[in-house]
PDB file of N, CA and C in Angstrom:
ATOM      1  N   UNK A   1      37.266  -3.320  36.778  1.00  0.00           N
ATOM      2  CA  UNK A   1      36.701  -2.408  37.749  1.00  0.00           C
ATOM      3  C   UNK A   1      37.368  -1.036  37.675  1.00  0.00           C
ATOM      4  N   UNK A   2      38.718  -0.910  37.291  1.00  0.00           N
ATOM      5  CA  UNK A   2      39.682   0.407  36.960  1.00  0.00           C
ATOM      6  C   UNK A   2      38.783   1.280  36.405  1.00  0.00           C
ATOM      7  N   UNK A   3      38.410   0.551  34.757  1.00  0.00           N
ATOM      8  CA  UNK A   3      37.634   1.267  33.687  1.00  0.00           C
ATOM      9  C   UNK A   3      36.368   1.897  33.857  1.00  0.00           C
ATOM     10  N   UNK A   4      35.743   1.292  35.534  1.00  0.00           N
ATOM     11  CA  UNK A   4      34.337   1.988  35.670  1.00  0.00           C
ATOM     12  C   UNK A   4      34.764   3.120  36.099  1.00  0.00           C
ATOM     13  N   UNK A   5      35.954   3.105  37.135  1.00  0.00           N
ATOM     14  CA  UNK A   5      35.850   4.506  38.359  1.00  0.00           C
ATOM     15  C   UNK A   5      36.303   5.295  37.455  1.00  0.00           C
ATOM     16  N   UNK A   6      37.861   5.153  36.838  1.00  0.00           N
ATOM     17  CA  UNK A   6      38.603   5.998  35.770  1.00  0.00           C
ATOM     18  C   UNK A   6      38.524   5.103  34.265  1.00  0.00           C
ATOM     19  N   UNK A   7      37.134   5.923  33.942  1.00  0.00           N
ATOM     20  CA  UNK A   7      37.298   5.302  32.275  1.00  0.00           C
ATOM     21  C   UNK A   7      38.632   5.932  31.029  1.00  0.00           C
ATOM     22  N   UNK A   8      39.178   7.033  31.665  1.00  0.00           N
ATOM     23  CA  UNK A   8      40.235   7.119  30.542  1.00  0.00           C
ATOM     24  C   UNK A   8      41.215   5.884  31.240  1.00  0.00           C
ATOM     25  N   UNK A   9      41.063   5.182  32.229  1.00  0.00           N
ATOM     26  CA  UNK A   9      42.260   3.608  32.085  1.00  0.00           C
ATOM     27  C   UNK A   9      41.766   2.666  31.073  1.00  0.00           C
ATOM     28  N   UNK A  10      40.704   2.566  31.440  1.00  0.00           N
ATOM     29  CA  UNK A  10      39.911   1.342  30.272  1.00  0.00           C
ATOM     30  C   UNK A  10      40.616   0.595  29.806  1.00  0.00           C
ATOM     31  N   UNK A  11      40.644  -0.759  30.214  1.00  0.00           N
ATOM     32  CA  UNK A  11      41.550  -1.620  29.582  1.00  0.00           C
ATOM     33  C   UNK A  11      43.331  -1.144  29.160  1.00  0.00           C
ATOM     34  N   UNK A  12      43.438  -0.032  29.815  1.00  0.00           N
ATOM     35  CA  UNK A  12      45.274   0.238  29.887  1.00  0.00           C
ATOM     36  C   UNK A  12      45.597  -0.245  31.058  1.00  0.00           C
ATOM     37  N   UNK A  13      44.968  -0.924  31.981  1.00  0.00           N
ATOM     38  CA  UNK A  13      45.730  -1.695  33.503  1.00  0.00           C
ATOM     39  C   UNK A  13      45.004  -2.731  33.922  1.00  0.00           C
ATOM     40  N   UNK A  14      45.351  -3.452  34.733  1.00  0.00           N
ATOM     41  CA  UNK A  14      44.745  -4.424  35.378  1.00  0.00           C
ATOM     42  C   UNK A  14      45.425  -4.076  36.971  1.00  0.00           C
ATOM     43  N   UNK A  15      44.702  -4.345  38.075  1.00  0.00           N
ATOM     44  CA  UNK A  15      45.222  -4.548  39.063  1.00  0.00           C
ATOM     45  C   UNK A  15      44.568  -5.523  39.977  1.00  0.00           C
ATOM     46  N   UNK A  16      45.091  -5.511  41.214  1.00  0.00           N
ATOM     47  CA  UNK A  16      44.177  -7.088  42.602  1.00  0.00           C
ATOM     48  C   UNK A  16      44.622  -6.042  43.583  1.00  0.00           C
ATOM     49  N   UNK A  17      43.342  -6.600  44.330  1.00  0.00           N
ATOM     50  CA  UNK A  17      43.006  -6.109  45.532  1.00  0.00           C
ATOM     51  C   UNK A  17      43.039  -6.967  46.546  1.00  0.00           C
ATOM     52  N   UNK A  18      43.779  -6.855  48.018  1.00  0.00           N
ATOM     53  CA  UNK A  18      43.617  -7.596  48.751  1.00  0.00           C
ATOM     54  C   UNK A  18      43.337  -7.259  50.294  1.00  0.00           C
ATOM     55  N   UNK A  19      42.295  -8.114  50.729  1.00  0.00           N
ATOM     56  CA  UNK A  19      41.763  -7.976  52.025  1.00  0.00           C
ATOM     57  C   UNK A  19      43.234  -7.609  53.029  1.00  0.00           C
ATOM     58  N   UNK A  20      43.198  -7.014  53.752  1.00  0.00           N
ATOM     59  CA  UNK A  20      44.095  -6.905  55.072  1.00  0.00           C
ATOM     60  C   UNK A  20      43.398  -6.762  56.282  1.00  0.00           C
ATOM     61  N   UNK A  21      43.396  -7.662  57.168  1.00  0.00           N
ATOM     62  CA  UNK A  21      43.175  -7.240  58.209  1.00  0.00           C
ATOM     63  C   UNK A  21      42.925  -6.162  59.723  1.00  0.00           C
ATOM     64  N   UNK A  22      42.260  -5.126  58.854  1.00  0.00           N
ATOM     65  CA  UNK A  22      42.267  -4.076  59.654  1.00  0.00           C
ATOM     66  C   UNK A  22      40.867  -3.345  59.187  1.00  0.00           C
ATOM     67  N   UNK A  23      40.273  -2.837  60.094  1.00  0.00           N
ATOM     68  CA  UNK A  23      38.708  -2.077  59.852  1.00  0.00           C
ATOM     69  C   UNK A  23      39.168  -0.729  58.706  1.00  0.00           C
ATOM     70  N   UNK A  24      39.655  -0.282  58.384  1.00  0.00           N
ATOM     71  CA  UNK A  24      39.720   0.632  57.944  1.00  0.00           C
ATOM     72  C   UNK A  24      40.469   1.163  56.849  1.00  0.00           C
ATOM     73  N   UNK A  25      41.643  -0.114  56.211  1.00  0.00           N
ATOM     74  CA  UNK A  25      42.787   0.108  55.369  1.00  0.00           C
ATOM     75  C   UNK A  25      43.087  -0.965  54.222  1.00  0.00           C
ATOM     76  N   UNK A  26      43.648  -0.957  53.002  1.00  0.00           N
ATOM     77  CA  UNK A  26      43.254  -1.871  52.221  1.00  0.00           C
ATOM     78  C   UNK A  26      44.896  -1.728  51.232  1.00  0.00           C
ATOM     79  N   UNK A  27      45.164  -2.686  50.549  1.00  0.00           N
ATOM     80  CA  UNK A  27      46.479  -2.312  50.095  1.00  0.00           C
ATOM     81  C   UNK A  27      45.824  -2.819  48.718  1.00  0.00           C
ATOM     82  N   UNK A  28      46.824  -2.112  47.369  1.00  0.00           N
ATOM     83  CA  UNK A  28      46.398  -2.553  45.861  1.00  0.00           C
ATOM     84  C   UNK A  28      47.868  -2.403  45.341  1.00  0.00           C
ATOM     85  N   UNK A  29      48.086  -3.877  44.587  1.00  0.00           N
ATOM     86  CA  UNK A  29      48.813  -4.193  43.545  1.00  0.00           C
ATOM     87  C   UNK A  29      48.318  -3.631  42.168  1.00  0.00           C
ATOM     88  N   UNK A  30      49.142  -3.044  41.737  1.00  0.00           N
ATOM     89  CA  UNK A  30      49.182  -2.597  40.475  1.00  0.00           C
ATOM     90  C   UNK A  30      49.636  -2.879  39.528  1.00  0.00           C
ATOM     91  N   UNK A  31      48.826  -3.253  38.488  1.00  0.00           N
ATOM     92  CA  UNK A  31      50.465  -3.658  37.493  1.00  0.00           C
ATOM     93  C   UNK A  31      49.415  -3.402  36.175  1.00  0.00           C
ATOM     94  N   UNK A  32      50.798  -2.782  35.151  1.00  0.00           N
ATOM     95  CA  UNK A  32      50.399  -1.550  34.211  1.00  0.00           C
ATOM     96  C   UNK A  32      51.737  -1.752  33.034  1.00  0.00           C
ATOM     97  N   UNK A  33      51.307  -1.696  31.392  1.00  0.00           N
ATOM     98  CA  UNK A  33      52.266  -1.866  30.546  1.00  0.00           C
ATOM     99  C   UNK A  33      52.262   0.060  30.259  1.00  0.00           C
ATOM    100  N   UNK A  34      53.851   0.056  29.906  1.00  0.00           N
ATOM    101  CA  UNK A  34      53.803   1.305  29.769  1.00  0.00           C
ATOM    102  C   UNK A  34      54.147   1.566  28.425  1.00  0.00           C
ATOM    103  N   UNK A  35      54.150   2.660  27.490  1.00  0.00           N
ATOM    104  CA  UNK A  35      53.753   2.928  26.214  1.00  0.00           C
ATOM    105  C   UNK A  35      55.440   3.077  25.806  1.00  0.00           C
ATOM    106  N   UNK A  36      56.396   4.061  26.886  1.00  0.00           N
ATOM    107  CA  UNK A  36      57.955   3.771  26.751  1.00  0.00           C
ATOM    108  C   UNK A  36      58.337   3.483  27.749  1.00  0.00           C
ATOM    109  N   UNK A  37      59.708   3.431  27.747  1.00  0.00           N
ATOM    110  CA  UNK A  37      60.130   2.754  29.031  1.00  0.00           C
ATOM    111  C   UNK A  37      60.213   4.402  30.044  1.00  0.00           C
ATOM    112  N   UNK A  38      60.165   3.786  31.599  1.00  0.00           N
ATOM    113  CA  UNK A  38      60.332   4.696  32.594  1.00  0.00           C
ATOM    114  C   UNK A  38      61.087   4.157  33.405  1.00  0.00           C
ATOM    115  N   UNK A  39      61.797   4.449  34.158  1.00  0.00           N
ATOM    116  CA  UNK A  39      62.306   4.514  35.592  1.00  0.00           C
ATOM    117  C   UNK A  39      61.754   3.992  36.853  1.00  0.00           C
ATOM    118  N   UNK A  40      62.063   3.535  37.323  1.00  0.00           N
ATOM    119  CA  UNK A  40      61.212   3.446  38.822  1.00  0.00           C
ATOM    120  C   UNK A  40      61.141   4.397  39.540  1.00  0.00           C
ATOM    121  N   UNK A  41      61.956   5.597  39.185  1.00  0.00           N
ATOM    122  CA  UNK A  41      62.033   6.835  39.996  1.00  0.00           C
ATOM    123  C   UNK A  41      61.169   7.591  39.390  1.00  0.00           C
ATOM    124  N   UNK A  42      61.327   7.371  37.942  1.00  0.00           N
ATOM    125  CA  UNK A  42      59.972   8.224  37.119  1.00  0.00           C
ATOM    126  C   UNK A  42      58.612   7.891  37.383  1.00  0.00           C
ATOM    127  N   UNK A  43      58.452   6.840  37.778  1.00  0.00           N
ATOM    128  CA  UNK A  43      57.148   6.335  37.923  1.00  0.00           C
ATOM    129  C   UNK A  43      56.847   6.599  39.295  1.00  0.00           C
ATOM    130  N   UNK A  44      57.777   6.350  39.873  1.00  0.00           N
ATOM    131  CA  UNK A  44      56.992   6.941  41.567  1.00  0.00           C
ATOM    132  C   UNK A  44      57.070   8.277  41.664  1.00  0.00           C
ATOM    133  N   UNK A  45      57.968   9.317  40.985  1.00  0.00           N
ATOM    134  CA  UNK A  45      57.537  10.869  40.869  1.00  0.00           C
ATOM    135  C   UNK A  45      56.163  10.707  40.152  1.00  0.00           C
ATOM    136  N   UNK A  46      55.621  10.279  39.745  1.00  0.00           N
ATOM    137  CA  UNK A  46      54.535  10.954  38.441  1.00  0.00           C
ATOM    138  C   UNK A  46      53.437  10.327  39.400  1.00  0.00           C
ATOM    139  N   UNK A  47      53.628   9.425  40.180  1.00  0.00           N
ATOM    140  CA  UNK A  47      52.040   9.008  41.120  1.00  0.00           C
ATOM    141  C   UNK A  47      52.259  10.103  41.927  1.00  0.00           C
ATOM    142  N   UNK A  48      53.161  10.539  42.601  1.00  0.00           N
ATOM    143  CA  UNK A  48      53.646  11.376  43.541  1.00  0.00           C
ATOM    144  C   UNK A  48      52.825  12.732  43.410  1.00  0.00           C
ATOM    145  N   UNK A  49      52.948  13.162  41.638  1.00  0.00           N
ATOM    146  CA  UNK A  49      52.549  14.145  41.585  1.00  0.00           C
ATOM    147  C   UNK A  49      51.516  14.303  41.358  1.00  0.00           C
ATOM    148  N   UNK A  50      50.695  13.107  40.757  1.00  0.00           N
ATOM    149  CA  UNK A  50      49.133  12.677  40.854  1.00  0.00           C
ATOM    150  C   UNK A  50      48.501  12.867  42.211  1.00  0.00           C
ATOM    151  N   UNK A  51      49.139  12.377  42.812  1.00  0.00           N
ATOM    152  CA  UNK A  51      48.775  12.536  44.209  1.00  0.00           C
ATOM    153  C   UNK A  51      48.833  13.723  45.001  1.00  0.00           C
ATOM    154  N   UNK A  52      49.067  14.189  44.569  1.00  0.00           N
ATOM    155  CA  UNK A  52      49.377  15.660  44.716  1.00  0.00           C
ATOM    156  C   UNK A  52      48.572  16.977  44.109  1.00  0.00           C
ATOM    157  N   UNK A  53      48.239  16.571  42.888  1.00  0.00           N
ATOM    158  CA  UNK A  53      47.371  17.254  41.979  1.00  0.00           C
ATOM    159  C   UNK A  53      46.167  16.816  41.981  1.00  0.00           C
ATOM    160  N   UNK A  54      45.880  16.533  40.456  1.00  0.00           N
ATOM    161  CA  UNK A  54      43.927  16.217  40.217  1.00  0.00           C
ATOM    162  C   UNK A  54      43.448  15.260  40.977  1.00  0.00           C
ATOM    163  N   UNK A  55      44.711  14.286  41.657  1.00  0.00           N
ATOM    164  CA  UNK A  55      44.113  12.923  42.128  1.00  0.00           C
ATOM    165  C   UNK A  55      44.625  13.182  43.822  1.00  0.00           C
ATOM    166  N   UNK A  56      44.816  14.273  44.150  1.00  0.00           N
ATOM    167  CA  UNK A  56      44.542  14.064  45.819  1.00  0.00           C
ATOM    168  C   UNK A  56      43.259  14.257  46.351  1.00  0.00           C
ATOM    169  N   UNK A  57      43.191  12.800  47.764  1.00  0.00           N
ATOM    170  CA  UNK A  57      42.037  13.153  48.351  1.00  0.00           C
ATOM    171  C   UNK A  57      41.599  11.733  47.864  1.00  0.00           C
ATOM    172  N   UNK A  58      42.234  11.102  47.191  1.00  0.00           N
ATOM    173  CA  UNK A  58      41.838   9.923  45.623  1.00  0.00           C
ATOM    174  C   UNK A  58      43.175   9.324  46.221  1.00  0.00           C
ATOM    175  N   UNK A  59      44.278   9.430  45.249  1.00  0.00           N
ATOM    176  CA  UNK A  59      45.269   8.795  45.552  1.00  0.00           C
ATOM    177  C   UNK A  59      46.253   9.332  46.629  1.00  0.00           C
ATOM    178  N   UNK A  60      46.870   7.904  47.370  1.00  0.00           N
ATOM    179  CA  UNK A  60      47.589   8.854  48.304  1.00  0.00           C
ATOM    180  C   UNK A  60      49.006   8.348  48.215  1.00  0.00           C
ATOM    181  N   UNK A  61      49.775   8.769  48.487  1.00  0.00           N
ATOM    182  CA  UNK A  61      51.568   8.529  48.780  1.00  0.00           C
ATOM    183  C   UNK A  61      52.622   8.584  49.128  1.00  0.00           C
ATOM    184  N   UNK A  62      53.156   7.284  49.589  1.00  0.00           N
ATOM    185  CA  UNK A  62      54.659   7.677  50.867  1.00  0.00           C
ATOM    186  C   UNK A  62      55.625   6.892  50.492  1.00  0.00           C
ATOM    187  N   UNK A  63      56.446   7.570  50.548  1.00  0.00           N
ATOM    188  CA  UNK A  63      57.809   6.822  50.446  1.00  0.00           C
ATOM    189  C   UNK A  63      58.704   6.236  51.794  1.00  0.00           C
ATOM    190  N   UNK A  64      58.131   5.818  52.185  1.00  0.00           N
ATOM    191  CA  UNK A  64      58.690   5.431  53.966  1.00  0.00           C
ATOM    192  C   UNK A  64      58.303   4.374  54.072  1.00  0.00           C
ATOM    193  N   UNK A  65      58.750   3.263  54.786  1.00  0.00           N
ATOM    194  CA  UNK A  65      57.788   2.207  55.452  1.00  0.00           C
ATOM    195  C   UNK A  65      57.334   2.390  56.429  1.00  0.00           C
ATOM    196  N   UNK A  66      55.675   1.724  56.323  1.00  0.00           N
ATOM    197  CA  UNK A  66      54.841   2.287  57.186  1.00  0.00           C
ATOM    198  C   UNK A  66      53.994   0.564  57.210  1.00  0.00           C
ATOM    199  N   UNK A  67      52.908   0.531  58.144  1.00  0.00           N
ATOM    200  CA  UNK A  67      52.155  -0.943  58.084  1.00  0.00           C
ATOM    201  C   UNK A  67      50.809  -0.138  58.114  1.00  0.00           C
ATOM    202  N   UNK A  68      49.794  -0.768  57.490  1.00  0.00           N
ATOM    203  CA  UNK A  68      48.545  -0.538  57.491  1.00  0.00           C
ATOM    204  C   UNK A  68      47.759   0.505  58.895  1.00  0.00           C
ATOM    205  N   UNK A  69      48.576  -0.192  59.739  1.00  0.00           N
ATOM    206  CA  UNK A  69      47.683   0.688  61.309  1.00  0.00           C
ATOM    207  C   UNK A  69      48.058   2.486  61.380  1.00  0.00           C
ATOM    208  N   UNK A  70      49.226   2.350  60.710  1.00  0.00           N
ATOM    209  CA  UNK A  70      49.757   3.622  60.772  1.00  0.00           C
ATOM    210  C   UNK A  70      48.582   4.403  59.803  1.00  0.00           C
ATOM    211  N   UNK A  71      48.205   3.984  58.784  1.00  0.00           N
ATOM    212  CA  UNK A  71      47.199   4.870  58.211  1.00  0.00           C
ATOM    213  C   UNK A  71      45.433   5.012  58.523  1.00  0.00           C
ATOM    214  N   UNK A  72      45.182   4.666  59.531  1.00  0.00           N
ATOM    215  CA  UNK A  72      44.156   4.739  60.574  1.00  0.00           C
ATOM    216  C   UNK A  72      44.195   6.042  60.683  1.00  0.00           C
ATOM    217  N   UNK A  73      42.882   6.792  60.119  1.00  0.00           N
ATOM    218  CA  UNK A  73      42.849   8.041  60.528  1.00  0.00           C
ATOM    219  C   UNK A  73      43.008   8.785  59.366  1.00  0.00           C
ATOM    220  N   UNK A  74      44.059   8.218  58.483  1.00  0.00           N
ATOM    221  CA  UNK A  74      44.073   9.449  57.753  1.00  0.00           C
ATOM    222  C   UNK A  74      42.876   9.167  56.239  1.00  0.00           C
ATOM    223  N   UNK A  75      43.514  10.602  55.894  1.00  0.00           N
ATOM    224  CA  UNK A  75      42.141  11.407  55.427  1.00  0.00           C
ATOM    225  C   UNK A  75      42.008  11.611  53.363  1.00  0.00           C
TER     226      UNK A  75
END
């Protein structure tokens, strides 16, 4: 399903989706081989900045703990 929305992923990820209990909010596991190795700090800067760039509005991102209700509303 990746490869329909963003065809440059095409078969570079797989991820699951799972129901949560709430009208309005949805959480996704990701999981992705990477071409070299990265960081966990590298990898959450570079969604960060995705999210930030071509893919805001699309992708979104926080570094805080937060629970699903808290993102009610947003945009």
């Amino acid at each position: 399903a990746v490869g329909k929305v963003l065809p440059a992923l095409n078969g570079k990820l797989t991820g699951m989706a799972f129901r949560v209990p709430t009208v309005d909010v949805s959480v996704v596991d990701l999981t992705v081989r990477l071409e070299k190795k990265a960081t966990y700090e590298e990898i959450k800067a570079a969604i960060k900045e995705e999210s930030e760039g071509k893919m805001k509005g699309i992708l979104g991102y926080v570094d805080e703990d937060l629970v699903s209700t808290d993102f009610l509303g947003d945009n």
